[in-house]
PDB file of N, CA and C in Angstrom:
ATOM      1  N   UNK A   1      -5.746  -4.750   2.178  1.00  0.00           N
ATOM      2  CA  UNK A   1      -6.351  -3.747   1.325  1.00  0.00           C
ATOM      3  C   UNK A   1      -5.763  -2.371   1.620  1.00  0.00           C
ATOM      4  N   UNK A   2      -4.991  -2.084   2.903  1.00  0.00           N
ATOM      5  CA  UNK A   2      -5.037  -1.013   3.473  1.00  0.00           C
ATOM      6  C   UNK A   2      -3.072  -0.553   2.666  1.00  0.00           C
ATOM      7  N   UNK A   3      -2.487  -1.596   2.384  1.00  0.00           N
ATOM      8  CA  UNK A   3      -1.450  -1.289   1.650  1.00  0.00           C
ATOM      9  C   UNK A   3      -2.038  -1.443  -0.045  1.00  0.00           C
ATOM     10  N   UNK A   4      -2.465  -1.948  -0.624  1.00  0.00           N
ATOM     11  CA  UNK A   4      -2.626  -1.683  -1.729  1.00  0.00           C
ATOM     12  C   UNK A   4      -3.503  -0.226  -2.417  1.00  0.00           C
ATOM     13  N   UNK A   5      -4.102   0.489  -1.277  1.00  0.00           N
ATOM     14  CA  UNK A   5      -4.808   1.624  -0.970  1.00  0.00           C
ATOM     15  C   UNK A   5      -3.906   2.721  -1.024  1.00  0.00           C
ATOM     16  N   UNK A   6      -2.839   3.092  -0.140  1.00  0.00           N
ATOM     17  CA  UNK A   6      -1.736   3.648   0.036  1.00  0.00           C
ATOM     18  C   UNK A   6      -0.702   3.816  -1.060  1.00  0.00           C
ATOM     19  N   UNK A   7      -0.680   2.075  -2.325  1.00  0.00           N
ATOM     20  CA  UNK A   7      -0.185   2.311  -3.016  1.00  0.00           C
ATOM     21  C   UNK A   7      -0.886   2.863  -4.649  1.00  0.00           C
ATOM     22  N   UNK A   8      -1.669   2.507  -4.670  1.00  0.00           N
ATOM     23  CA  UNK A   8      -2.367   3.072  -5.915  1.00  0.00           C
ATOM     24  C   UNK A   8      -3.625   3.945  -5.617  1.00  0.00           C
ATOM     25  N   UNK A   9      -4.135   4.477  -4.138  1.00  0.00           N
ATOM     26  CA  UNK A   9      -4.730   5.648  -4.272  1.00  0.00           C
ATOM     27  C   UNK A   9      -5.120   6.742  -4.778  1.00  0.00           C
ATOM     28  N   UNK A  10      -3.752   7.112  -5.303  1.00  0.00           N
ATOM     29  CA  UNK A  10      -3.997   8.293  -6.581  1.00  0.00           C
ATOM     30  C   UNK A  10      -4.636   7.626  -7.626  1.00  0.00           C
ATOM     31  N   UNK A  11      -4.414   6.675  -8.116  1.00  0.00           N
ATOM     32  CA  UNK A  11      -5.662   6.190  -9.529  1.00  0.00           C
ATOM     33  C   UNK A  11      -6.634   6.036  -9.223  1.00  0.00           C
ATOM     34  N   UNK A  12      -7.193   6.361  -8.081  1.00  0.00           N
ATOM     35  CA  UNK A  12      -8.777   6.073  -7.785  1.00  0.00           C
ATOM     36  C   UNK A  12      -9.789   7.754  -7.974  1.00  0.00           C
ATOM     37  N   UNK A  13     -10.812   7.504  -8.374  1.00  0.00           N
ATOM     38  CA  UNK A  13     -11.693   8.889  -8.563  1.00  0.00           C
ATOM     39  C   UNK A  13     -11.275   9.360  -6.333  1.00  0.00           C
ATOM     40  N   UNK A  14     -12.077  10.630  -6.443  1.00  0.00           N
ATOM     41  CA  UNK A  14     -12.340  11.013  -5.398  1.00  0.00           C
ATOM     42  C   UNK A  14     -13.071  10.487  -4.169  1.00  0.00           C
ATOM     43  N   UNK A  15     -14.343   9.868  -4.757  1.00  0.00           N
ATOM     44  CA  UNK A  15     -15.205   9.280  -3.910  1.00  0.00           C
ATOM     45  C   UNK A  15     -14.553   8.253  -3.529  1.00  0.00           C
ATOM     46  N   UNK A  16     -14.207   7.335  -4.856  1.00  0.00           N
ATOM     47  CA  UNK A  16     -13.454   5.901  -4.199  1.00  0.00           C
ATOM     48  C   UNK A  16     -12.749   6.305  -2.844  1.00  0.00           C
ATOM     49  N   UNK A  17     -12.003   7.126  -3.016  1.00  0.00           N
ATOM     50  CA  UNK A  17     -10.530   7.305  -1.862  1.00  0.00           C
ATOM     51  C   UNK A  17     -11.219   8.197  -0.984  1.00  0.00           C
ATOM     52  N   UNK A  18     -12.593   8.650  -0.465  1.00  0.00           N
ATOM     53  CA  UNK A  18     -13.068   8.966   0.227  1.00  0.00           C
ATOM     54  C   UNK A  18     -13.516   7.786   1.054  1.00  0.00           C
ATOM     55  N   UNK A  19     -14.177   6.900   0.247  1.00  0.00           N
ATOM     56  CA  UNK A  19     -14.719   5.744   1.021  1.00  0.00           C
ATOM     57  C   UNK A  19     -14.136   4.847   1.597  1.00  0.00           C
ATOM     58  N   UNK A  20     -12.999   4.321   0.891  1.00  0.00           N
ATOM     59  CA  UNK A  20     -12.203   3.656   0.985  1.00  0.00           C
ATOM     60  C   UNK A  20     -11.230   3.980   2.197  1.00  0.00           C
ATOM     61  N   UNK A  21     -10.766   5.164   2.417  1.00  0.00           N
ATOM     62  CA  UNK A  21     -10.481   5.631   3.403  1.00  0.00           C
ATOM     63  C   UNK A  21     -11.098   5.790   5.050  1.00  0.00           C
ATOM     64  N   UNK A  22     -12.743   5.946   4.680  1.00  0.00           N
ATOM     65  CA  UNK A  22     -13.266   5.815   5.889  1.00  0.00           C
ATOM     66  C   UNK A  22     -13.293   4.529   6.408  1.00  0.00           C
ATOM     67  N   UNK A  23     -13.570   3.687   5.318  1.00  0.00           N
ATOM     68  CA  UNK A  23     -14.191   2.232   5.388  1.00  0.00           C
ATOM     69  C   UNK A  23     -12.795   1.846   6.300  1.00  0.00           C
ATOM     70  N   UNK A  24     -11.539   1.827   5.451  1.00  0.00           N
ATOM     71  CA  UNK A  24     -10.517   0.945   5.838  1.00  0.00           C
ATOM     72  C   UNK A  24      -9.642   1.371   7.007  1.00  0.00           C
ATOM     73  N   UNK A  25      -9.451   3.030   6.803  1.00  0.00           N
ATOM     74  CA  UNK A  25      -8.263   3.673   7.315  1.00  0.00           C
ATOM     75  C   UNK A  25      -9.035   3.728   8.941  1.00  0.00           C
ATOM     76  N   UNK A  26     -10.371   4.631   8.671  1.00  0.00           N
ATOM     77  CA  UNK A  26     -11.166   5.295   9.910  1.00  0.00           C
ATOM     78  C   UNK A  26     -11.901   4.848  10.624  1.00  0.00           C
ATOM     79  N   UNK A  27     -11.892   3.326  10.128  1.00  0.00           N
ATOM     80  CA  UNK A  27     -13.138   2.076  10.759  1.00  0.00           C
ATOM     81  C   UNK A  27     -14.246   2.443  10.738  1.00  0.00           C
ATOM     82  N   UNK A  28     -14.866   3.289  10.001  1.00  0.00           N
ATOM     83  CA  UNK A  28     -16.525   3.534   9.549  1.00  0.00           C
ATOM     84  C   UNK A  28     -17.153   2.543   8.984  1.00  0.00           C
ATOM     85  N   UNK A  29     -18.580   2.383   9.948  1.00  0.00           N
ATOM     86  CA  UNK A  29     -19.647   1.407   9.179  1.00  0.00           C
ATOM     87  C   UNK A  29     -19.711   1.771   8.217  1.00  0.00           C
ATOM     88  N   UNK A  30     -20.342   1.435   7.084  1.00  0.00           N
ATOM     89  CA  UNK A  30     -21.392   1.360   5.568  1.00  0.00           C
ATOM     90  C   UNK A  30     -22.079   2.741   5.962  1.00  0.00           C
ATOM     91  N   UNK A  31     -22.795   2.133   7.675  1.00  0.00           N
ATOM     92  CA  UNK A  31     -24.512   3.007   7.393  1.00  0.00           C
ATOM     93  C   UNK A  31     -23.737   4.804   7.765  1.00  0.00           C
ATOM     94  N   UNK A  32     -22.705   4.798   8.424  1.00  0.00           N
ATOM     95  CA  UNK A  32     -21.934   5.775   8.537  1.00  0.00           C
ATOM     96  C   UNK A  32     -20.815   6.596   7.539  1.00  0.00           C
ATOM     97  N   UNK A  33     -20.809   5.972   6.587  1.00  0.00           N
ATOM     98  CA  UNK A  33     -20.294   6.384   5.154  1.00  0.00           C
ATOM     99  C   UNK A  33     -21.545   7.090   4.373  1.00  0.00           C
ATOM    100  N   UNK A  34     -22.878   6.001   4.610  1.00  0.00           N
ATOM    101  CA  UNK A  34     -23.927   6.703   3.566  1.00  0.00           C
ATOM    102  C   UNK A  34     -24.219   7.945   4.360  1.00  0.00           C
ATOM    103  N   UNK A  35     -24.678   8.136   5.537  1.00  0.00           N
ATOM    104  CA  UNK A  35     -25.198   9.103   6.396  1.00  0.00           C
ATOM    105  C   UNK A  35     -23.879  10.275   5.617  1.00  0.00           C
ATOM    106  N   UNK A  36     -22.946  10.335   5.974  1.00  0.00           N
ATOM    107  CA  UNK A  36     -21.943  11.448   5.392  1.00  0.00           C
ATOM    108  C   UNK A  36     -22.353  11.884   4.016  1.00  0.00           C
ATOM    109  N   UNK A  37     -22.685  11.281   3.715  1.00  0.00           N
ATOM    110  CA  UNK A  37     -22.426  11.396   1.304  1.00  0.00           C
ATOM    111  C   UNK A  37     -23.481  11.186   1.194  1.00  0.00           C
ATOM    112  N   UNK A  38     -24.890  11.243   1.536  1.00  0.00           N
ATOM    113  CA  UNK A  38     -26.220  11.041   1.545  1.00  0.00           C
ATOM    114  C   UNK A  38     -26.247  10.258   0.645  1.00  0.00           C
ATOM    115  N   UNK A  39     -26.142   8.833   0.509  1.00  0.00           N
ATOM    116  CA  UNK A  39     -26.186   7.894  -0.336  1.00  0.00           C
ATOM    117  C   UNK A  39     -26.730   7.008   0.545  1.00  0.00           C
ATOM    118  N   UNK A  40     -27.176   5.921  -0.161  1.00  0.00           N
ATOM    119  CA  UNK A  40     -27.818   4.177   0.737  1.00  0.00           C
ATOM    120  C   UNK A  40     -26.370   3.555   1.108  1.00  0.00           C
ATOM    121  N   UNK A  41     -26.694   2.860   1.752  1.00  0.00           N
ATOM    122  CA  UNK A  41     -25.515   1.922   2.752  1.00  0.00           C
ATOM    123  C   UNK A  41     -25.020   0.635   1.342  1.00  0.00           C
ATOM    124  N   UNK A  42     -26.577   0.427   0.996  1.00  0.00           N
ATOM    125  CA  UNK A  42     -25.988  -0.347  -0.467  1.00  0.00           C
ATOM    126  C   UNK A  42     -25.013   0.307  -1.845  1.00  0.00           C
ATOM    127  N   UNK A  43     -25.390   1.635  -1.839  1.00  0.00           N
ATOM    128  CA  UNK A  43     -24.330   2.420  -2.535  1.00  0.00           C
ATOM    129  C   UNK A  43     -22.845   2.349  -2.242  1.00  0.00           C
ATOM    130  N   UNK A  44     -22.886   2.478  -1.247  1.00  0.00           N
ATOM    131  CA  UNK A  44     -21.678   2.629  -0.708  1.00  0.00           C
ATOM    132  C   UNK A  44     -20.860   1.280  -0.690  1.00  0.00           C
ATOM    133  N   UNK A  45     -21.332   0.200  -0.477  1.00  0.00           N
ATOM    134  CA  UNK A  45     -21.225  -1.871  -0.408  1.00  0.00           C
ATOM    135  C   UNK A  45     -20.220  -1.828  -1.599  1.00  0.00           C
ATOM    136  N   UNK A  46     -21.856  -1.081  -2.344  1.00  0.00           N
ATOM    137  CA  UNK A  46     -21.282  -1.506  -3.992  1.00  0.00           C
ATOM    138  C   UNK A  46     -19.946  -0.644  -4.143  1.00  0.00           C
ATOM    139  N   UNK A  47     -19.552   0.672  -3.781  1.00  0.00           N
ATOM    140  CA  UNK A  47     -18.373   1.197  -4.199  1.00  0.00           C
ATOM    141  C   UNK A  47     -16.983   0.532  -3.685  1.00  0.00           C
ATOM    142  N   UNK A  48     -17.401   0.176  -2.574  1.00  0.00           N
ATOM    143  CA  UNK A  48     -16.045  -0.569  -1.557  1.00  0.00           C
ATOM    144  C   UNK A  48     -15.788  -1.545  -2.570  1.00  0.00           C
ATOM    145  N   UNK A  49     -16.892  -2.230  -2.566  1.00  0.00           N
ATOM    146  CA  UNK A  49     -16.412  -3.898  -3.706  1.00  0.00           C
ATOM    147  C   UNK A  49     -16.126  -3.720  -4.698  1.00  0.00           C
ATOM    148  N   UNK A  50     -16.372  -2.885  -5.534  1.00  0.00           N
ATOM    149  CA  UNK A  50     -15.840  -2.504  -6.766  1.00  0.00           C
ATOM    150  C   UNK A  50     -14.906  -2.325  -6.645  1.00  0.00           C
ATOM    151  N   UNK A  51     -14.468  -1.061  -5.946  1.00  0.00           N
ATOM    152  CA  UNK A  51     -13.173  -0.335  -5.764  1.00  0.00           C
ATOM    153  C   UNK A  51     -11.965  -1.333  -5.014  1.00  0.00           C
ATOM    154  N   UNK A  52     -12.454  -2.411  -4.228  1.00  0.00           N
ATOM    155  CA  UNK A  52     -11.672  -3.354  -3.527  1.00  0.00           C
ATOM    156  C   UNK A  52     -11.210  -3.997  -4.839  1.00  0.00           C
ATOM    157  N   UNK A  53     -11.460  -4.266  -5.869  1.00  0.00           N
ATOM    158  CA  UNK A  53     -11.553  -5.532  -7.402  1.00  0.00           C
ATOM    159  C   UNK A  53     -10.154  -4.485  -8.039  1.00  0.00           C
ATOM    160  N   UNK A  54     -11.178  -2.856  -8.183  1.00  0.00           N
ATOM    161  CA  UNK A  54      -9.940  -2.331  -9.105  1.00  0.00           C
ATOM    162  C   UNK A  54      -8.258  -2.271  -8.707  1.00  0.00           C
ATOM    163  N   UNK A  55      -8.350  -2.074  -6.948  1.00  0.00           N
ATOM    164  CA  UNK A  55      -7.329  -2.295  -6.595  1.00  0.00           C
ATOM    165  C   UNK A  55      -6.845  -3.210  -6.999  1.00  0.00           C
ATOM    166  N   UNK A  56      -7.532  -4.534  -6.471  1.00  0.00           N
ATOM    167  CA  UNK A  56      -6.567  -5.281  -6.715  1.00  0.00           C
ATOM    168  C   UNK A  56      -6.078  -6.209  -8.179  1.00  0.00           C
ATOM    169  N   UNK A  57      -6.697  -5.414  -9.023  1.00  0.00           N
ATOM    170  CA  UNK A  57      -6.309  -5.407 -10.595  1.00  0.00           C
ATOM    171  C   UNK A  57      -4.806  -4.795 -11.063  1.00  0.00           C
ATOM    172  N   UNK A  58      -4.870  -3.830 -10.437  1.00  0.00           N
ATOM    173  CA  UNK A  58      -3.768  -2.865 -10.549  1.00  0.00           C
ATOM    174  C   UNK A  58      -2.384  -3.995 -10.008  1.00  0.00           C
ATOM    175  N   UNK A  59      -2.542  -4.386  -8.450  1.00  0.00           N
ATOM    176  CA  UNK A  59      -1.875  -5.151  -8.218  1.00  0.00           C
ATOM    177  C   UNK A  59      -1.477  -6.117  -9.277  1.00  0.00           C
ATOM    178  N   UNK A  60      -2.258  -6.551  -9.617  1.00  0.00           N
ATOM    179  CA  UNK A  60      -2.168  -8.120 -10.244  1.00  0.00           C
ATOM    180  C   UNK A  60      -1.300  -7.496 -11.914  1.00  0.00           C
ATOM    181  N   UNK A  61      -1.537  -6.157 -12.139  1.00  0.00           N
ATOM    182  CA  UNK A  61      -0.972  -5.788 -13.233  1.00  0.00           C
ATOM    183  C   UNK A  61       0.470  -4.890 -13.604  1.00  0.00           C
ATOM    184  N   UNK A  62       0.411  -4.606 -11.988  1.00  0.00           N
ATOM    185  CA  UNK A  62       1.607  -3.507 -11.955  1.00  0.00           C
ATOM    186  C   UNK A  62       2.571  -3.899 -11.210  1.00  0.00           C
ATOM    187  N   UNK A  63       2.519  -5.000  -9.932  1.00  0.00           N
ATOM    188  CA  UNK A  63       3.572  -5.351  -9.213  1.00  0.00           C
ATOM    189  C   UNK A  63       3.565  -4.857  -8.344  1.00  0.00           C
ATOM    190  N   UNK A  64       3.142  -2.847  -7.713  1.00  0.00           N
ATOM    191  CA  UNK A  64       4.148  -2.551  -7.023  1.00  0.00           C
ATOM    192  C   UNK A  64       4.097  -2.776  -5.445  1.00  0.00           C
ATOM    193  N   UNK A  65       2.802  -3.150  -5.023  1.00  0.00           N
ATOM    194  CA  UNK A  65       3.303  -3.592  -3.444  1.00  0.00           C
ATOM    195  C   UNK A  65       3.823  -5.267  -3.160  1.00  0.00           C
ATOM    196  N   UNK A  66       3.654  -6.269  -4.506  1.00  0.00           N
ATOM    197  CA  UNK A  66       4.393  -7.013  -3.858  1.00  0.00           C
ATOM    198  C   UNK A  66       6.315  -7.638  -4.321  1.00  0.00           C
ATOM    199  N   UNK A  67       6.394  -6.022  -5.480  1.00  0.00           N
ATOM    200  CA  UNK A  67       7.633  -5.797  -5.427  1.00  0.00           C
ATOM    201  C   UNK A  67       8.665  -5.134  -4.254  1.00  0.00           C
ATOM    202  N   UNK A  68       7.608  -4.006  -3.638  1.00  0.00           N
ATOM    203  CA  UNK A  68       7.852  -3.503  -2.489  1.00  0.00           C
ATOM    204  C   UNK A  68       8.298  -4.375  -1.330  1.00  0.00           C
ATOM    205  N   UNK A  69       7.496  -5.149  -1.209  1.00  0.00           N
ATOM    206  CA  UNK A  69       7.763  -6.552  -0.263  1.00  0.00           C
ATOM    207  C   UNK A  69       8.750  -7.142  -0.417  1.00  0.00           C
ATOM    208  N   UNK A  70       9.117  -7.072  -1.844  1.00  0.00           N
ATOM    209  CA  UNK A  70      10.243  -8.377  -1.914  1.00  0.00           C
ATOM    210  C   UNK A  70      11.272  -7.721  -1.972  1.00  0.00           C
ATOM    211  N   UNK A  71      11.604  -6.388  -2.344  1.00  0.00           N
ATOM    212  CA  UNK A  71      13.041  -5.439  -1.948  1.00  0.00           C
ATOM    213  C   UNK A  71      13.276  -5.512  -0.764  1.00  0.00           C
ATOM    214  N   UNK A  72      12.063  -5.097   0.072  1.00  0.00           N
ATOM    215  CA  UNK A  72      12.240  -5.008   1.365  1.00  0.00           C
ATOM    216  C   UNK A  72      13.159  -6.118   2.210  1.00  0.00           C
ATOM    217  N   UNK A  73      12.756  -7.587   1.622  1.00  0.00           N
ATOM    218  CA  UNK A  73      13.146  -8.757   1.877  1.00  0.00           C
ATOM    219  C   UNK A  73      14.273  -8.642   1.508  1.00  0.00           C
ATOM    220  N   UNK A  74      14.433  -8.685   0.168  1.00  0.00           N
ATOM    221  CA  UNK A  74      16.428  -8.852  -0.134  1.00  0.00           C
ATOM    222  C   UNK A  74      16.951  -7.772   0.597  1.00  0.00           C
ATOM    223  N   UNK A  75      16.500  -6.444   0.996  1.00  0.00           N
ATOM    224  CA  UNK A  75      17.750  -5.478   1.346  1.00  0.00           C
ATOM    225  C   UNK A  75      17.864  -5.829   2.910  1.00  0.00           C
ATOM    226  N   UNK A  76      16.935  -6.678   3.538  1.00  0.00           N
ATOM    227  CA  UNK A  76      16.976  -6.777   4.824  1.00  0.00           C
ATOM    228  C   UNK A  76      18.147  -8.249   5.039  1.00  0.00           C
ATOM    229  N   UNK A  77      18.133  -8.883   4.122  1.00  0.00           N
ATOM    230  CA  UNK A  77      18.912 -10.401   3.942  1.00  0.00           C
ATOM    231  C   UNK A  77      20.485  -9.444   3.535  1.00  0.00           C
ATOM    232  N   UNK A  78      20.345  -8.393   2.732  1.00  0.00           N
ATOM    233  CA  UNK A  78      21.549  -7.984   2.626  1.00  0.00           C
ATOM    234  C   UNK A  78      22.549  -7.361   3.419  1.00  0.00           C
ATOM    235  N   UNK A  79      21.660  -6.842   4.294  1.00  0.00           N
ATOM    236  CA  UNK A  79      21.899  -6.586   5.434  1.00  0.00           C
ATOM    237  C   UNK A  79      22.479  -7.201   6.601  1.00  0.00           C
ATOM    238  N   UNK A  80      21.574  -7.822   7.028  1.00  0.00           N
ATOM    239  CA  UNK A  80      22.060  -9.055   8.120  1.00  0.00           C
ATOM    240  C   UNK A  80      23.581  -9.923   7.228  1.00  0.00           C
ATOM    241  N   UNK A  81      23.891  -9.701   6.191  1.00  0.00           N
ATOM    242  CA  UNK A  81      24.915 -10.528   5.244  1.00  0.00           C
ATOM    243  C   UNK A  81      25.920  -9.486   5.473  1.00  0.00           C
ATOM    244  N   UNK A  82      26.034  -8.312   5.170  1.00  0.00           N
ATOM    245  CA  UNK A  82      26.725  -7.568   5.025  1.00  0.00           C
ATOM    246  C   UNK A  82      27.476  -6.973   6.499  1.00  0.00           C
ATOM    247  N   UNK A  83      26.607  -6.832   7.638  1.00  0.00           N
ATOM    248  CA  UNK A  83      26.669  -6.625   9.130  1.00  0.00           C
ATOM    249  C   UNK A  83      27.656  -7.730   9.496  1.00  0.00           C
ATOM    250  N   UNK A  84      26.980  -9.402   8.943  1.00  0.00           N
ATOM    251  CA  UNK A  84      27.996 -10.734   9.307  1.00  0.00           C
ATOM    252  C   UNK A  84      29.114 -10.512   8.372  1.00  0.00           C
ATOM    253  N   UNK A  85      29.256 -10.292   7.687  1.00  0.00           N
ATOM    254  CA  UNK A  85      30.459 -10.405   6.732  1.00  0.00           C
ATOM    255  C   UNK A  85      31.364  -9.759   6.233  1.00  0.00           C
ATOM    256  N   UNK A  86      30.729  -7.993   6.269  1.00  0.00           N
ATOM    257  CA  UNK A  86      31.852  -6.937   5.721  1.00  0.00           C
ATOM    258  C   UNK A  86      31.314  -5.700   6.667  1.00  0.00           C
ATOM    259  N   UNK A  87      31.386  -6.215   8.162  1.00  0.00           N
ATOM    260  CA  UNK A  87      30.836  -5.296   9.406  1.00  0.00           C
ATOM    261  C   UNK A  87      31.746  -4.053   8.744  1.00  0.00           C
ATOM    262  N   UNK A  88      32.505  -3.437   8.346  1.00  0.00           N
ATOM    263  CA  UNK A  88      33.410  -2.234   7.868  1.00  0.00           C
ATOM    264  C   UNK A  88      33.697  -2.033   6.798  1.00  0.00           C
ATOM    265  N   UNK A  89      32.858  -2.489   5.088  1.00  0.00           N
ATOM    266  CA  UNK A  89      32.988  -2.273   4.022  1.00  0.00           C
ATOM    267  C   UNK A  89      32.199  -0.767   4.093  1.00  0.00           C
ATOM    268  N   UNK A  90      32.017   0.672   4.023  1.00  0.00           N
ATOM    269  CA  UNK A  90      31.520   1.592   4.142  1.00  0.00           C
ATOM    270  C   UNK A  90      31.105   1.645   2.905  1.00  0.00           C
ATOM    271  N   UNK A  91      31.197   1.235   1.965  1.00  0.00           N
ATOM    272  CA  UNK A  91      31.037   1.304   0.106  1.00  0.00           C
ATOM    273  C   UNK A  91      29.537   0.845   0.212  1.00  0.00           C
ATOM    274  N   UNK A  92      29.692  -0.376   0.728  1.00  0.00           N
ATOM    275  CA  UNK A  92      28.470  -1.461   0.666  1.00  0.00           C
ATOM    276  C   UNK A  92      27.563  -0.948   1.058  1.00  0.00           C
ATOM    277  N   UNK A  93      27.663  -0.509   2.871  1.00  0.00           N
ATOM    278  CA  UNK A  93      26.902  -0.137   3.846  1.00  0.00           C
ATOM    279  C   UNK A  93      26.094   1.073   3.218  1.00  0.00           C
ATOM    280  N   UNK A  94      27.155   1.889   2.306  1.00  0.00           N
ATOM    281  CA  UNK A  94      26.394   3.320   1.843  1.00  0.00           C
ATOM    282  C   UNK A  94      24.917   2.877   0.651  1.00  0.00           C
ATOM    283  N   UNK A  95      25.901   1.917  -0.308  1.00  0.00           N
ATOM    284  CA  UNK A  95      25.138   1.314  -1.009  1.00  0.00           C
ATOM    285  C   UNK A  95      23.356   0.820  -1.084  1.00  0.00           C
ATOM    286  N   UNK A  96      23.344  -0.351   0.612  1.00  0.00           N
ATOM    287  CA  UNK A  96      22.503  -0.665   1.141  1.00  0.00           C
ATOM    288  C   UNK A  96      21.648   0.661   1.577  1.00  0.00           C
ATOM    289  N   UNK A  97      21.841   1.491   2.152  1.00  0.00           N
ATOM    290  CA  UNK A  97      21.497   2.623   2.528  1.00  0.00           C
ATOM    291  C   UNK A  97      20.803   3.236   1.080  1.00  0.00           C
ATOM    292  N   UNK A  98      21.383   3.585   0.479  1.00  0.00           N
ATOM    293  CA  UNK A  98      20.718   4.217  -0.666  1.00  0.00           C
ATOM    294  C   UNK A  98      19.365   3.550  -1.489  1.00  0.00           C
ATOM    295  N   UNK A  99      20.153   1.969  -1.337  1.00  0.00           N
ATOM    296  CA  UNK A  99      18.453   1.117  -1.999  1.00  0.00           C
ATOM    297  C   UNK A  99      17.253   1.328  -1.094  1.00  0.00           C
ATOM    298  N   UNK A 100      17.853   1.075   0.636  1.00  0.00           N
ATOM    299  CA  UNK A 100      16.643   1.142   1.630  1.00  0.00           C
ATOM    300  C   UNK A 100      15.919   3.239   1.459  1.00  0.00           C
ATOM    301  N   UNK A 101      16.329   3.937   0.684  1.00  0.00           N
ATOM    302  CA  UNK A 101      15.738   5.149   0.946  1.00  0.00           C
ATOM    303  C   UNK A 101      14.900   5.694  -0.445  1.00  0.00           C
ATOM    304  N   UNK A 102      15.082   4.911  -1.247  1.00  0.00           N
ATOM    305  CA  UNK A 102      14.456   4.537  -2.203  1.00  0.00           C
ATOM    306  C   UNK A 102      12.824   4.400  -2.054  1.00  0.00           C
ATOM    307  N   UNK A 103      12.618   3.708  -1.003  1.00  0.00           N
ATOM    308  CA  UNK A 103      11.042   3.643  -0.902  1.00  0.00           C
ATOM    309  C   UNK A 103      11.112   4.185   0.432  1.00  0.00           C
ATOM    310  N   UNK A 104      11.531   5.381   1.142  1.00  0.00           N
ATOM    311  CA  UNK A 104      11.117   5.697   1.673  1.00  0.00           C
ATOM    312  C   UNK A 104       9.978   6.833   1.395  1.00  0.00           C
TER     313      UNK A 104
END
């Protein structure tokens, strides 16, 4: 949850990414989320679970952390390929370099 958070955070209201943040990032109980935001501990249940669903809607609709994953994968295979095989192509190496800074 804590990467799909990171990646679509900005589409969430304020509160969501308040809570969501304590809950996941800051290891805060429930009853320690409501105490902050003077809300019930069940208020708060309900926002995590909701907000846990929309995330992972987004996922299921947009791709981007488990496209993220899978670049990550080929540029790392391209790598180890390119190190075994063209240890001194500088073209390539720059190449590889430029895809890996891409998501930085």
């Amino acid at each position: 949850m804590n990467a799909l958070f990171e990646c679509y955070a900005t589409l969430l209201t304020e509160k969501q990414m308040n809570y969501m943040e304590l809950y996941y990032a800051d290891d805060y109980s429930l009853g320690e989320i409501a105490e902050e935001f003077g809300v019930s501990r069940q208020a708060v249940y309900d926002n995590i679970k909701r907000t846990d669903k929309i995330l992972e809607d987004y996922e299921r609709k947009l791709h981007i952390y488990s496209d993220y994953v899978m670049r990550e994968q080929i540029l790392s295979q391209l790598e180890e390929y390119l190190v075994g095989h063209y240890p001194k192509d500088e073209t390539l190496a720059s190449y590889v370099k430029q895809l890996q800074e891409i998501d930085e």
